[in-house]
N, C-alpha and C. Protein backbone atom coordinates (compact mmCIF):
# COMPACT_ATOMS: atom_id res chain seq x y z
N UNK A 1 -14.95 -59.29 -49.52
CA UNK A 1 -15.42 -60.01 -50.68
C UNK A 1 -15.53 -59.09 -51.90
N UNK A 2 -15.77 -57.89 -51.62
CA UNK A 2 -15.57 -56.96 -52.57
C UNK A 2 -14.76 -56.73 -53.31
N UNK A 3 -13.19 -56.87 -53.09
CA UNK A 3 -12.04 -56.69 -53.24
C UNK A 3 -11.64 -58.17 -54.45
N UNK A 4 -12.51 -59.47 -54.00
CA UNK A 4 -12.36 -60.50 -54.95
C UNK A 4 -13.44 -60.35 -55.87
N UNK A 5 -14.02 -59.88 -56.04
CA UNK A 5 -14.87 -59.82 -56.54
C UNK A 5 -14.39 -58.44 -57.78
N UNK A 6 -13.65 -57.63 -57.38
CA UNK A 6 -12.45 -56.78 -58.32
C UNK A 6 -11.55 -57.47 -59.44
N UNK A 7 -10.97 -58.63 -58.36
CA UNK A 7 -10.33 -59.15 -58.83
C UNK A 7 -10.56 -60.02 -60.11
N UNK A 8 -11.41 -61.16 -59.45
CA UNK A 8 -12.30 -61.69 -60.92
C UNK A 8 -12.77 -60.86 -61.92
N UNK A 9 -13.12 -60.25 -61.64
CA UNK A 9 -13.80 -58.99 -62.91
C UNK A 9 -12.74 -58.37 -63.98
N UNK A 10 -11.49 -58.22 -63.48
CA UNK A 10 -10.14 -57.89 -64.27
C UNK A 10 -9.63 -58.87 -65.23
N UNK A 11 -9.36 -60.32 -64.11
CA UNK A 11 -8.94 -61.82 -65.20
C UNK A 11 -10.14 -62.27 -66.05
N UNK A 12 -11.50 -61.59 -65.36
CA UNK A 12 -12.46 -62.34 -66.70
C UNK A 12 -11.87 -61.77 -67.88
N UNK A 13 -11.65 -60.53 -67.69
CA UNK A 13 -11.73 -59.61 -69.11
C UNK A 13 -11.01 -60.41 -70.11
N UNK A 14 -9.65 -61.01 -69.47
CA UNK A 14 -9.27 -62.05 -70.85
C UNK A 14 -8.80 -63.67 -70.24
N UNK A 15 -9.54 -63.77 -69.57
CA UNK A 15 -9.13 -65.17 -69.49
C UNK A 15 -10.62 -65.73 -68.63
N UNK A 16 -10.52 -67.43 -69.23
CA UNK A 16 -12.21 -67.97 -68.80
C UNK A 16 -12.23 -67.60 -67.66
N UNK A 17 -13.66 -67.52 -66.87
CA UNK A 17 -13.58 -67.19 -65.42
C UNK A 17 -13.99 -68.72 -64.65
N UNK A 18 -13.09 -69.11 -64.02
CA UNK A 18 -12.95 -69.69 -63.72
C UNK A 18 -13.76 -69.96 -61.91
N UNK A 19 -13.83 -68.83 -61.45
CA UNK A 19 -14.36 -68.44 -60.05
C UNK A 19 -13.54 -68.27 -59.40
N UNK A 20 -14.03 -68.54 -58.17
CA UNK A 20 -13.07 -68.79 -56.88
C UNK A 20 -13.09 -69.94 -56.35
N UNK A 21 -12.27 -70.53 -55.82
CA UNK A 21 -11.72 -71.71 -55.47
C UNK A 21 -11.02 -71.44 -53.78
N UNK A 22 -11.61 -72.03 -52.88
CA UNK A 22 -11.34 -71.54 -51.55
C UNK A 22 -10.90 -73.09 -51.17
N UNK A 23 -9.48 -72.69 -50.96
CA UNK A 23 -8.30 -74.12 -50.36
C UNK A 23 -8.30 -73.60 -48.64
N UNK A 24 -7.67 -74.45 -47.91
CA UNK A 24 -7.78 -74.47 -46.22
C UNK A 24 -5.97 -75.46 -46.42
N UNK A 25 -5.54 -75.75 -47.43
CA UNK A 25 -4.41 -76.29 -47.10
C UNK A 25 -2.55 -76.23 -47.78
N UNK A 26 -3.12 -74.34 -47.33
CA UNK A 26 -2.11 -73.38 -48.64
C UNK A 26 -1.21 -73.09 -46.89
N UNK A 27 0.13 -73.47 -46.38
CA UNK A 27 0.32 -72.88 -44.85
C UNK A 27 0.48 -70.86 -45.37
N UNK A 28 0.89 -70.42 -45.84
CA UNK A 28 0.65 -69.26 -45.91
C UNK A 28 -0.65 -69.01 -46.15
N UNK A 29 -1.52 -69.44 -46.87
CA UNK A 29 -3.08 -68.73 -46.15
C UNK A 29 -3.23 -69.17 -44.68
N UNK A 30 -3.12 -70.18 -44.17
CA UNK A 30 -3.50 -70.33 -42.56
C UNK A 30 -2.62 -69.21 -41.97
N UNK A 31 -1.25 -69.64 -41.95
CA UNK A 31 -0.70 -68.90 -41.31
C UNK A 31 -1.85 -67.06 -41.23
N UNK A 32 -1.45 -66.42 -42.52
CA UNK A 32 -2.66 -65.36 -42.69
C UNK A 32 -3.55 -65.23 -42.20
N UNK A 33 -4.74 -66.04 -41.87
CA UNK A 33 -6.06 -66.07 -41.35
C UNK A 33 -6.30 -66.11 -39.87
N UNK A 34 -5.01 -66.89 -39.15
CA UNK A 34 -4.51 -67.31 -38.08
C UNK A 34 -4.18 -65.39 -37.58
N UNK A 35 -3.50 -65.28 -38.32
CA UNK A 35 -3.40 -63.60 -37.74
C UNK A 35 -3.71 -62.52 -38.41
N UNK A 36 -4.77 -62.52 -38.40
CA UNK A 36 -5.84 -61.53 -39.04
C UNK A 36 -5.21 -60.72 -40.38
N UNK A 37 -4.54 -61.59 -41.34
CA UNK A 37 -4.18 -60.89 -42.36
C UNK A 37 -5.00 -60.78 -43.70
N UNK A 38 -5.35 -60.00 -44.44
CA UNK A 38 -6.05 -59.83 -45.63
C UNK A 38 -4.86 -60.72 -46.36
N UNK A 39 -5.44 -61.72 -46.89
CA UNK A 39 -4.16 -62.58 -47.81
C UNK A 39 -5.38 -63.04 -49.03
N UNK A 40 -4.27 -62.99 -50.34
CA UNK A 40 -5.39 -63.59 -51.45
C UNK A 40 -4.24 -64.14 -52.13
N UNK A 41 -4.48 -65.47 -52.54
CA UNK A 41 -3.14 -66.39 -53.81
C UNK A 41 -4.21 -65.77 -55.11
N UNK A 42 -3.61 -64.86 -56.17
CA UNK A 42 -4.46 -64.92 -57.64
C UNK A 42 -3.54 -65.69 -58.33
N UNK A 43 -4.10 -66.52 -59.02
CA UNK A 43 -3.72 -67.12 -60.22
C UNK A 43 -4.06 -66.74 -61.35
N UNK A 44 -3.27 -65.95 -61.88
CA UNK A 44 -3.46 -65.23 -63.46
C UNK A 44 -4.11 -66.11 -64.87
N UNK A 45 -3.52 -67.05 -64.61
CA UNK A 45 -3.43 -68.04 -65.90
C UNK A 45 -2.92 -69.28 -65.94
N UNK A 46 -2.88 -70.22 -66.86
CA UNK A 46 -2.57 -71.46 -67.07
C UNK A 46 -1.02 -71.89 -67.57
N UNK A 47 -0.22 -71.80 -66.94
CA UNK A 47 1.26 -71.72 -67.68
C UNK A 47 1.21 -72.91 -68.92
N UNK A 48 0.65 -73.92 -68.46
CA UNK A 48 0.54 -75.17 -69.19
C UNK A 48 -0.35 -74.94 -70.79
N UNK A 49 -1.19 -73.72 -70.69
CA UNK A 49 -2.20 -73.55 -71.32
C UNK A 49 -1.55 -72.47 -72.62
N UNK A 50 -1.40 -72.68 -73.61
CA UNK A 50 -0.67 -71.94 -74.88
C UNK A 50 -1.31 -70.59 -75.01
N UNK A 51 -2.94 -71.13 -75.14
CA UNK A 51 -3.95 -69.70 -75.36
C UNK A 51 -3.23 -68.62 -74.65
N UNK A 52 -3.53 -68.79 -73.16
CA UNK A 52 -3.66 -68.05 -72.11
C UNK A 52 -2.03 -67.38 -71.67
N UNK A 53 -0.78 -68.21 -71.97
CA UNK A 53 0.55 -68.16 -71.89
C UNK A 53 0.71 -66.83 -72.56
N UNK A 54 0.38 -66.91 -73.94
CA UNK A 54 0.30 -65.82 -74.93
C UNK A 54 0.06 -64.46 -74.82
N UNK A 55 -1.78 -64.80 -74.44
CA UNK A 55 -2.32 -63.56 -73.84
C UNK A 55 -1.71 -62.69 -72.94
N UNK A 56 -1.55 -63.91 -71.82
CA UNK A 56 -0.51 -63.45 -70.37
C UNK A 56 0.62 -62.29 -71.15
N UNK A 57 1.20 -63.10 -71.83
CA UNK A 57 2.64 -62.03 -72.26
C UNK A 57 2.22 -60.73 -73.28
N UNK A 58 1.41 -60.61 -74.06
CA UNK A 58 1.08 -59.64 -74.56
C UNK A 58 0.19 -58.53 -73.55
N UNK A 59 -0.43 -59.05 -72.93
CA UNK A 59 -0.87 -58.81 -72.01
C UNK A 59 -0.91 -58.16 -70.46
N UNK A 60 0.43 -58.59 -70.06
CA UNK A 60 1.12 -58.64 -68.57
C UNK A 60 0.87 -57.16 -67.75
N UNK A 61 1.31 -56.10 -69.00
CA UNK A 61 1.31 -54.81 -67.97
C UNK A 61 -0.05 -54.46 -67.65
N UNK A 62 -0.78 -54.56 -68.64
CA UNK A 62 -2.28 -54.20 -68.33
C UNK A 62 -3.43 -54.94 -67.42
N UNK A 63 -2.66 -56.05 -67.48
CA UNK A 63 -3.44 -57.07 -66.65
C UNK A 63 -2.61 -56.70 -64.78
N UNK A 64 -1.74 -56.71 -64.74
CA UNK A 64 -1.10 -56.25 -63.37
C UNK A 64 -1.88 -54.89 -63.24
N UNK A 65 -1.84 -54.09 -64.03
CA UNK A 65 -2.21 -52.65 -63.64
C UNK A 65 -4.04 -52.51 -63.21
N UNK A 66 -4.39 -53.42 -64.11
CA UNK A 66 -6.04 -53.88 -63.62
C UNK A 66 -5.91 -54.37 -62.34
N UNK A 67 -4.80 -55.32 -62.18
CA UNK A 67 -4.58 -56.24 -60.10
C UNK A 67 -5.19 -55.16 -59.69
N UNK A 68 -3.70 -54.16 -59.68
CA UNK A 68 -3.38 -52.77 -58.63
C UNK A 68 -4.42 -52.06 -58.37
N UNK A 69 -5.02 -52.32 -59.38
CA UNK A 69 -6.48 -51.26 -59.00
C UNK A 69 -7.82 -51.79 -58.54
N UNK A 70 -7.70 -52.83 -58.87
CA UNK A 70 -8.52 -53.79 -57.75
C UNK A 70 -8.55 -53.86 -56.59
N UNK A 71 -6.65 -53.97 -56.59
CA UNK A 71 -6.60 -54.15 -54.62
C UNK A 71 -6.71 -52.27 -54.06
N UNK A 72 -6.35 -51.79 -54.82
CA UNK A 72 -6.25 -50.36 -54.46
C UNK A 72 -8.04 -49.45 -54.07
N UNK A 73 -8.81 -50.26 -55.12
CA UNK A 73 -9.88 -50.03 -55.39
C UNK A 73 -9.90 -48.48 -55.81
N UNK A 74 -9.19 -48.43 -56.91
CA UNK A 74 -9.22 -46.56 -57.51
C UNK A 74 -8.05 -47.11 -58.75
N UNK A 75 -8.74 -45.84 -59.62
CA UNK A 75 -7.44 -46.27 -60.77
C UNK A 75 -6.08 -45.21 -60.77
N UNK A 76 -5.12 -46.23 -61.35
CA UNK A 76 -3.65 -45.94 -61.48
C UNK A 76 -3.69 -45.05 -62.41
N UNK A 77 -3.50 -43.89 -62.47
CA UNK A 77 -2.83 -42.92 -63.84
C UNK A 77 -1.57 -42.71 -64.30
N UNK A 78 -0.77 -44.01 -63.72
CA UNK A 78 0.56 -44.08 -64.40
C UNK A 78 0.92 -44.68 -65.48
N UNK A 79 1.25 -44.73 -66.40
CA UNK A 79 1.15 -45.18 -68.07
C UNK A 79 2.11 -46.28 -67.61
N UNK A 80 1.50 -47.47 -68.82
CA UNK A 80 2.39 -48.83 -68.53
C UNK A 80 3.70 -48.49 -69.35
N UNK A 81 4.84 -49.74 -69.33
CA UNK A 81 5.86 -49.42 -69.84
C UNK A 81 5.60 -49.13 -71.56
N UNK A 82 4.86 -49.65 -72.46
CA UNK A 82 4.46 -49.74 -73.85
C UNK A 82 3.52 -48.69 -74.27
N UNK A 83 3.17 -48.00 -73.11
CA UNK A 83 2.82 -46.47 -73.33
C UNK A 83 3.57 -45.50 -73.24
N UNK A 84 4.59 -45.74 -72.37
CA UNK A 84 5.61 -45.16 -72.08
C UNK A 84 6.52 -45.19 -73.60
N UNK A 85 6.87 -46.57 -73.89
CA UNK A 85 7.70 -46.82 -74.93
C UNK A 85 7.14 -46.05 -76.36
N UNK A 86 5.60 -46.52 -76.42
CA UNK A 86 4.98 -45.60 -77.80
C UNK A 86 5.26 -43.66 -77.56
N UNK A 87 5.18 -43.39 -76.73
CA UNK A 87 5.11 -41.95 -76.38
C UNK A 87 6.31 -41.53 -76.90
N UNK A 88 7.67 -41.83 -76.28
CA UNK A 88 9.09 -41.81 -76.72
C UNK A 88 9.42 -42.06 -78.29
N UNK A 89 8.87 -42.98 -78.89
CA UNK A 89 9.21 -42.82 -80.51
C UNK A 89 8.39 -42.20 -81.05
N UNK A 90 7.09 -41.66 -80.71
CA UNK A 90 6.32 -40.89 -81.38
C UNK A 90 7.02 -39.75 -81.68
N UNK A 91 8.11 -39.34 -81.22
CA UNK A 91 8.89 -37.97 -81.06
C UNK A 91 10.27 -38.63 -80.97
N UNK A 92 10.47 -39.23 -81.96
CA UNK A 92 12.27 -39.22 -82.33
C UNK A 92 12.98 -37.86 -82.73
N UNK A 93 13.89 -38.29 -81.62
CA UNK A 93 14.72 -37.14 -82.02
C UNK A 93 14.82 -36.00 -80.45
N UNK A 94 13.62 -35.72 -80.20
CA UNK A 94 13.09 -35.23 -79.04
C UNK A 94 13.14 -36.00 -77.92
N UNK A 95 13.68 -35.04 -76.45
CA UNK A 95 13.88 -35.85 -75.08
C UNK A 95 12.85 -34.93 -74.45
N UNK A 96 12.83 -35.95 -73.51
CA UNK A 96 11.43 -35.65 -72.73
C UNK A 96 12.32 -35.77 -71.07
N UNK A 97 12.77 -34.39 -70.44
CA UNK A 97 13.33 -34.89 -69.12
C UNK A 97 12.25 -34.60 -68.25
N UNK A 98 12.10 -35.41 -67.24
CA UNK A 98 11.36 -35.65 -66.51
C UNK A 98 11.75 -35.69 -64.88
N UNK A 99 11.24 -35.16 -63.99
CA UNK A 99 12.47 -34.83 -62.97
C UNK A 99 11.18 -35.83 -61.15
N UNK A 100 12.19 -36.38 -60.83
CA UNK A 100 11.63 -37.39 -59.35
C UNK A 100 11.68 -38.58 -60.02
């Protein structure tokens, strides 16, 4: 419960919190539960919903990278792609090789 309880805490940050919502008639959660699997459906957002569509897309890497560290329970120190991307034009002109 800890682990959802990660989870919610990440999508509150920008989207209503909505709670948790516990279904019994998803066959991949049974199937899951049936054999002792840690399984969770997150629903990010409202596709239907303009606000939240928006957010979602401006949004996306940082909100996945909040998931990962939820389920991971420790944080990621790998820079998202738009950190990545700002870093690289900050220094036009200049290559940055990077080796693995």
């Amino acid at each position: 419960m800890k682990m959802d309880q990660r989870l919610l805490g990440v999508l509150s940050k920008y989207f209503k919190n909505r709670g948790f919502k516990k279904v019994n008639n998803i066959y991949n959660i049974n199937v899951a539960y049936d054999n002792d699997i840690n399984y969770r459906l997150v629903e990010v957002c409202f596709i239907d919903n303009d606000d939240d569509m928006k957010l979602y897309q401006e949004k996306v890497e940082e909100i996945a990278k909040g998931l990962v560290e939820a389920i991971e329970n420790k944080a990621i120190n790998q820079p998202t792609f738009e950190e990545k991307k700002e870093a690289s034009t900050a220094n036009e002109g200049e290559y940055i090789v990077q080796k693995g």
